[in-house]
C-alpha atoms as a PDB file:
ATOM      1  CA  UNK A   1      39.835-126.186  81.441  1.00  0.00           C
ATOM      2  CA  UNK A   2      42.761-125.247  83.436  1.00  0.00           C
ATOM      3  CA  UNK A   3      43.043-125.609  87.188  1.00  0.00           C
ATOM      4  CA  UNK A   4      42.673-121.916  88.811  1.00  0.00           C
ATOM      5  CA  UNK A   5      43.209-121.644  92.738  1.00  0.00           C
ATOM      6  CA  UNK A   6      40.892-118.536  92.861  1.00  0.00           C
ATOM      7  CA  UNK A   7      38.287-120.155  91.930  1.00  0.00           C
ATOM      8  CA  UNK A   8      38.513-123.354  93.711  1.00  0.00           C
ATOM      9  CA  UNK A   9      38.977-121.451  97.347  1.00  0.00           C
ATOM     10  CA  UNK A  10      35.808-119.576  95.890  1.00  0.00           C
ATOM     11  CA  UNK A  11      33.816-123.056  95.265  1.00  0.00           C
ATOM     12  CA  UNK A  12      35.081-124.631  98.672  1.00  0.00           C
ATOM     13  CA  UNK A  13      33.224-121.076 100.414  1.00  0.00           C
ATOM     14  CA  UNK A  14      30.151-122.194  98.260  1.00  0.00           C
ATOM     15  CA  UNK A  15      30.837-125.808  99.508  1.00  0.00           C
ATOM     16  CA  UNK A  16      31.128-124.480 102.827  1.00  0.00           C
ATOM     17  CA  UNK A  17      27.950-122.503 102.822  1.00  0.00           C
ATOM     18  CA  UNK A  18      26.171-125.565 100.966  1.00  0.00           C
ATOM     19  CA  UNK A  19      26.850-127.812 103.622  1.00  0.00           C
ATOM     20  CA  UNK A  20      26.282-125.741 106.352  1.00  0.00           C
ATOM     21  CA  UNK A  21      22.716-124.798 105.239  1.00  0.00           C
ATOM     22  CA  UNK A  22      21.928-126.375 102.210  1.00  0.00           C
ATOM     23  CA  UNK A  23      18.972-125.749  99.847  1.00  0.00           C
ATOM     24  CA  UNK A  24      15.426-124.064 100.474  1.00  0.00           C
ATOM     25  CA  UNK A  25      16.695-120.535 101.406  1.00  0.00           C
ATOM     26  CA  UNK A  26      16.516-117.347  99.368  1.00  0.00           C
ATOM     27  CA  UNK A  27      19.483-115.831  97.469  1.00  0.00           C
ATOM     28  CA  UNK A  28      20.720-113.240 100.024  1.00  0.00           C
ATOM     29  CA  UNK A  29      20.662-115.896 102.772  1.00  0.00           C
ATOM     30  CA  UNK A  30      22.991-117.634 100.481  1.00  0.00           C
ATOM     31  CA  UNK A  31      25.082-113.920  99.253  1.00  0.00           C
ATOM     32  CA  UNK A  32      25.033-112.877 103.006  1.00  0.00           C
ATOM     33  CA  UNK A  33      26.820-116.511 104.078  1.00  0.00           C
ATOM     34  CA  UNK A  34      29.268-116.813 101.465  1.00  0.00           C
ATOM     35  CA  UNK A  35      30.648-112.809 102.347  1.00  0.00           C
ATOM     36  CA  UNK A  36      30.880-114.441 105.682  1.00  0.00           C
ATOM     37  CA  UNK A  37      32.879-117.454 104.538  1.00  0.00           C
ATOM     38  CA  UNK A  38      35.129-115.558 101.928  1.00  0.00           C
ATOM     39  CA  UNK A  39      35.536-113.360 104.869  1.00  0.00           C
ATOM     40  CA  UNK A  40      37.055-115.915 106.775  1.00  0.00           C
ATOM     41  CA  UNK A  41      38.898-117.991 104.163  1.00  0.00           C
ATOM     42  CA  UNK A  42      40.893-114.204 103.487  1.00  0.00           C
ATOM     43  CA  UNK A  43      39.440-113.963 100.502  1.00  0.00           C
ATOM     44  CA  UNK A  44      39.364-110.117  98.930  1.00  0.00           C
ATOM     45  CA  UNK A  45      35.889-109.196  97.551  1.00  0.00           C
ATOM     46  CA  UNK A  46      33.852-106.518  97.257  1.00  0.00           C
ATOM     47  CA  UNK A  47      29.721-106.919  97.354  1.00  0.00           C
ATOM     48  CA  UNK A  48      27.062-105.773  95.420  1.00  0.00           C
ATOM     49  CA  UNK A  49      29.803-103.793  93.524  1.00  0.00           C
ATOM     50  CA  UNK A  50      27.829-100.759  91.158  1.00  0.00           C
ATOM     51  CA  UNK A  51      28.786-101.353  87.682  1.00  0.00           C
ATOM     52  CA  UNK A  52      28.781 -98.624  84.871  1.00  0.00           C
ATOM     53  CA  UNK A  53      27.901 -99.688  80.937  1.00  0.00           C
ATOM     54  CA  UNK A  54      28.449 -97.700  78.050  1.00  0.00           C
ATOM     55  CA  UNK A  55      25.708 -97.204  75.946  1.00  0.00           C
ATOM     56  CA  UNK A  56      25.401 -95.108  72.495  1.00  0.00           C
ATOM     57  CA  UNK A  57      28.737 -93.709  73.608  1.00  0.00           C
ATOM     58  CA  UNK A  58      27.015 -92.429  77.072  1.00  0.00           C
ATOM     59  CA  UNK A  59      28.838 -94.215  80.282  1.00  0.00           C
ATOM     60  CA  UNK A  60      25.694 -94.850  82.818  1.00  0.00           C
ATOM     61  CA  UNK A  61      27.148 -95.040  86.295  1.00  0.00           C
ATOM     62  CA  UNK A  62      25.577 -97.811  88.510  1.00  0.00           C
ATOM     63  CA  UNK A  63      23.587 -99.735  85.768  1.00  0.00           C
ATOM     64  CA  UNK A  64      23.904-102.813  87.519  1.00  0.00           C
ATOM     65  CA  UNK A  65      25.420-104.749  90.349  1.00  0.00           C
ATOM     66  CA  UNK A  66      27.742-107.477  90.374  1.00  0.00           C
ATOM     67  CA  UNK A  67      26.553-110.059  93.561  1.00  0.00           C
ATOM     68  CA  UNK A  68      30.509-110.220  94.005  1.00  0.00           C
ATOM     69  CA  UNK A  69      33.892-109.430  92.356  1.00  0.00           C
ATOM     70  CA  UNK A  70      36.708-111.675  93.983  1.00  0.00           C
ATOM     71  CA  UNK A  71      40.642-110.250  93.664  1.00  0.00           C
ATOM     72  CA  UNK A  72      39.169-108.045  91.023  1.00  0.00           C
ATOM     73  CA  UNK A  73      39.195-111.069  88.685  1.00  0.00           C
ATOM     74  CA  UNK A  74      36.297-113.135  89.517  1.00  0.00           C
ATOM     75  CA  UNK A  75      32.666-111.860  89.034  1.00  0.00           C
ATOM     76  CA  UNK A  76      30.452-114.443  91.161  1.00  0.00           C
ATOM     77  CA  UNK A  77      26.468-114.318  90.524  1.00  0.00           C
ATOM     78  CA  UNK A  78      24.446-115.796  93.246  1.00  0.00           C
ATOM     79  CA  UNK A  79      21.249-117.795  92.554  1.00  0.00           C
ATOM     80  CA  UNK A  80      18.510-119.732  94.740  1.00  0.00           C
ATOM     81  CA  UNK A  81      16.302-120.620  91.671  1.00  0.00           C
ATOM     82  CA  UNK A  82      14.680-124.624  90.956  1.00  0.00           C
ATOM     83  CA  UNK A  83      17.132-124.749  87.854  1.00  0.00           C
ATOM     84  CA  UNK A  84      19.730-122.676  86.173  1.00  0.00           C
ATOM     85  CA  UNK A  85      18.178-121.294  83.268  1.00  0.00           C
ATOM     86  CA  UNK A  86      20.205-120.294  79.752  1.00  0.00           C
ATOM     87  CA  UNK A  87      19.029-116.227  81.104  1.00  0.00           C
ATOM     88  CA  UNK A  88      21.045-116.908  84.126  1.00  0.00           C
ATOM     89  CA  UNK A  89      24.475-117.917  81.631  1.00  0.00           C
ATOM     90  CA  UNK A  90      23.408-115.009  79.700  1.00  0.00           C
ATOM     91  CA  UNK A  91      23.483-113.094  82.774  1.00  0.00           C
ATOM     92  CA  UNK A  92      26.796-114.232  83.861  1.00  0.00           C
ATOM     93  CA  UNK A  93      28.617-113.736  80.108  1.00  0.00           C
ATOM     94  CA  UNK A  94      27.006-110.341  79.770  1.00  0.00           C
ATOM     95  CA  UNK A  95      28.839-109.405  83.108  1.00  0.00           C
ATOM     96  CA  UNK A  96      31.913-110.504  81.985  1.00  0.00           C
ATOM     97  CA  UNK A  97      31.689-108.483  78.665  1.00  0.00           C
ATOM     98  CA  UNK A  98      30.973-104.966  80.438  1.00  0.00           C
ATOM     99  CA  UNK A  99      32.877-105.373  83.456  1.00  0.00           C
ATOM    100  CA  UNK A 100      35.904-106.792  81.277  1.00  0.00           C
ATOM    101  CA  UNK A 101      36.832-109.084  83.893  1.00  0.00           C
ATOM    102  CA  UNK A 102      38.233-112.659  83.016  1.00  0.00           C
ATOM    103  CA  UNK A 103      36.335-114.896  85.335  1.00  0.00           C
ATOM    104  CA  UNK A 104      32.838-116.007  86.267  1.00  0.00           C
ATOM    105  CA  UNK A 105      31.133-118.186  88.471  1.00  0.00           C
ATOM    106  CA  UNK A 106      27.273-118.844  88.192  1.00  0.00           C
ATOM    107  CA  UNK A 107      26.419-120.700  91.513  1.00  0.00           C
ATOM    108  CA  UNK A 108      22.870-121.882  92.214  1.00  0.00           C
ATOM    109  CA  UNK A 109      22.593-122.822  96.308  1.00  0.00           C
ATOM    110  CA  UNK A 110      19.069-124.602  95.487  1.00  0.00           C
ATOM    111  CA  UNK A 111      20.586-127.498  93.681  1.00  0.00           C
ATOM    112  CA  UNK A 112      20.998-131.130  96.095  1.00  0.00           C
ATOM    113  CA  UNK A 113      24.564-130.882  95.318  1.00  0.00           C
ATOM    114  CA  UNK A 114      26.125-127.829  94.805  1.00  0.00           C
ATOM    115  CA  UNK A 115      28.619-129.209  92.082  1.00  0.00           C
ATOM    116  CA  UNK A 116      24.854-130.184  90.191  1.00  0.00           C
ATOM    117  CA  UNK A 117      24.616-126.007  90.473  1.00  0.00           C
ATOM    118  CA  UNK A 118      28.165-124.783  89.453  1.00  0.00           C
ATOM    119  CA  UNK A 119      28.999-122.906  86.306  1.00  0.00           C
ATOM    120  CA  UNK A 120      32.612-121.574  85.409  1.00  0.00           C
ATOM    121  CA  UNK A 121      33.013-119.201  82.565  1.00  0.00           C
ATOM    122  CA  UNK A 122      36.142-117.620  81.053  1.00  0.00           C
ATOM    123  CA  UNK A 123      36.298-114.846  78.943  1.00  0.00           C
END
């Protein structure tokens, strides 16, 4: 997989946040840190962003929410959870599909290491 600076200054905020507090806390403890860190690494992002899907030719504003979209290129989903489960990649991929963007990172804060609890994805 090719090198992609987006995503690594995304993974050193994880890292950042990881080290700072590591495991044992809930998701938004973990969502609310990393804005925080992006914040200050001058990363653009937007939080929580309202996603519309199209379904049987009907578009459904605000069907979901996207934990983050970075540079509008990077969807990141945020997880606190014992193990990543295939739901959670599912979760991820399906993201990618609807919001059409190229990018995603599936990061779980609970694992010992937070490479052990990295995913990247490309569309």
């Amino acid at each position: 997989m090719q090198r992609d600076p987006l995503t690594e200054r995304v993974i050193a905020c994880a890292i950042e946040v990881h080290r700072e507090l590591g495991p044992g806390l809930l998701e938004s403890a973990y969502a609310e840190c990393l804005a925080e860190e992006l914040s200050r690494s001058g990363v653009r992002f937007q939080r929580e962003r309202l996603q519309a899907v199209r379904y049987k030719g009907t578009r459904l504003a605000a069907a979901y929410r996207l934990d983050f979209v970075v540079e509008e290129r990077v969807v990141v989903e945020v997880k606190a959870v014992e193990r990543l489960a295939d739901v959670h990649v599912a979760q991820v991929l399906t993201y990618l599909r609807l919001s059409g963007l190229p990018v995603g990172l599936l990061i779980n804060f609970h694992a010992s290491k937070l490479v052990e609890g990295l995913k990247r994805f490309v569309r």
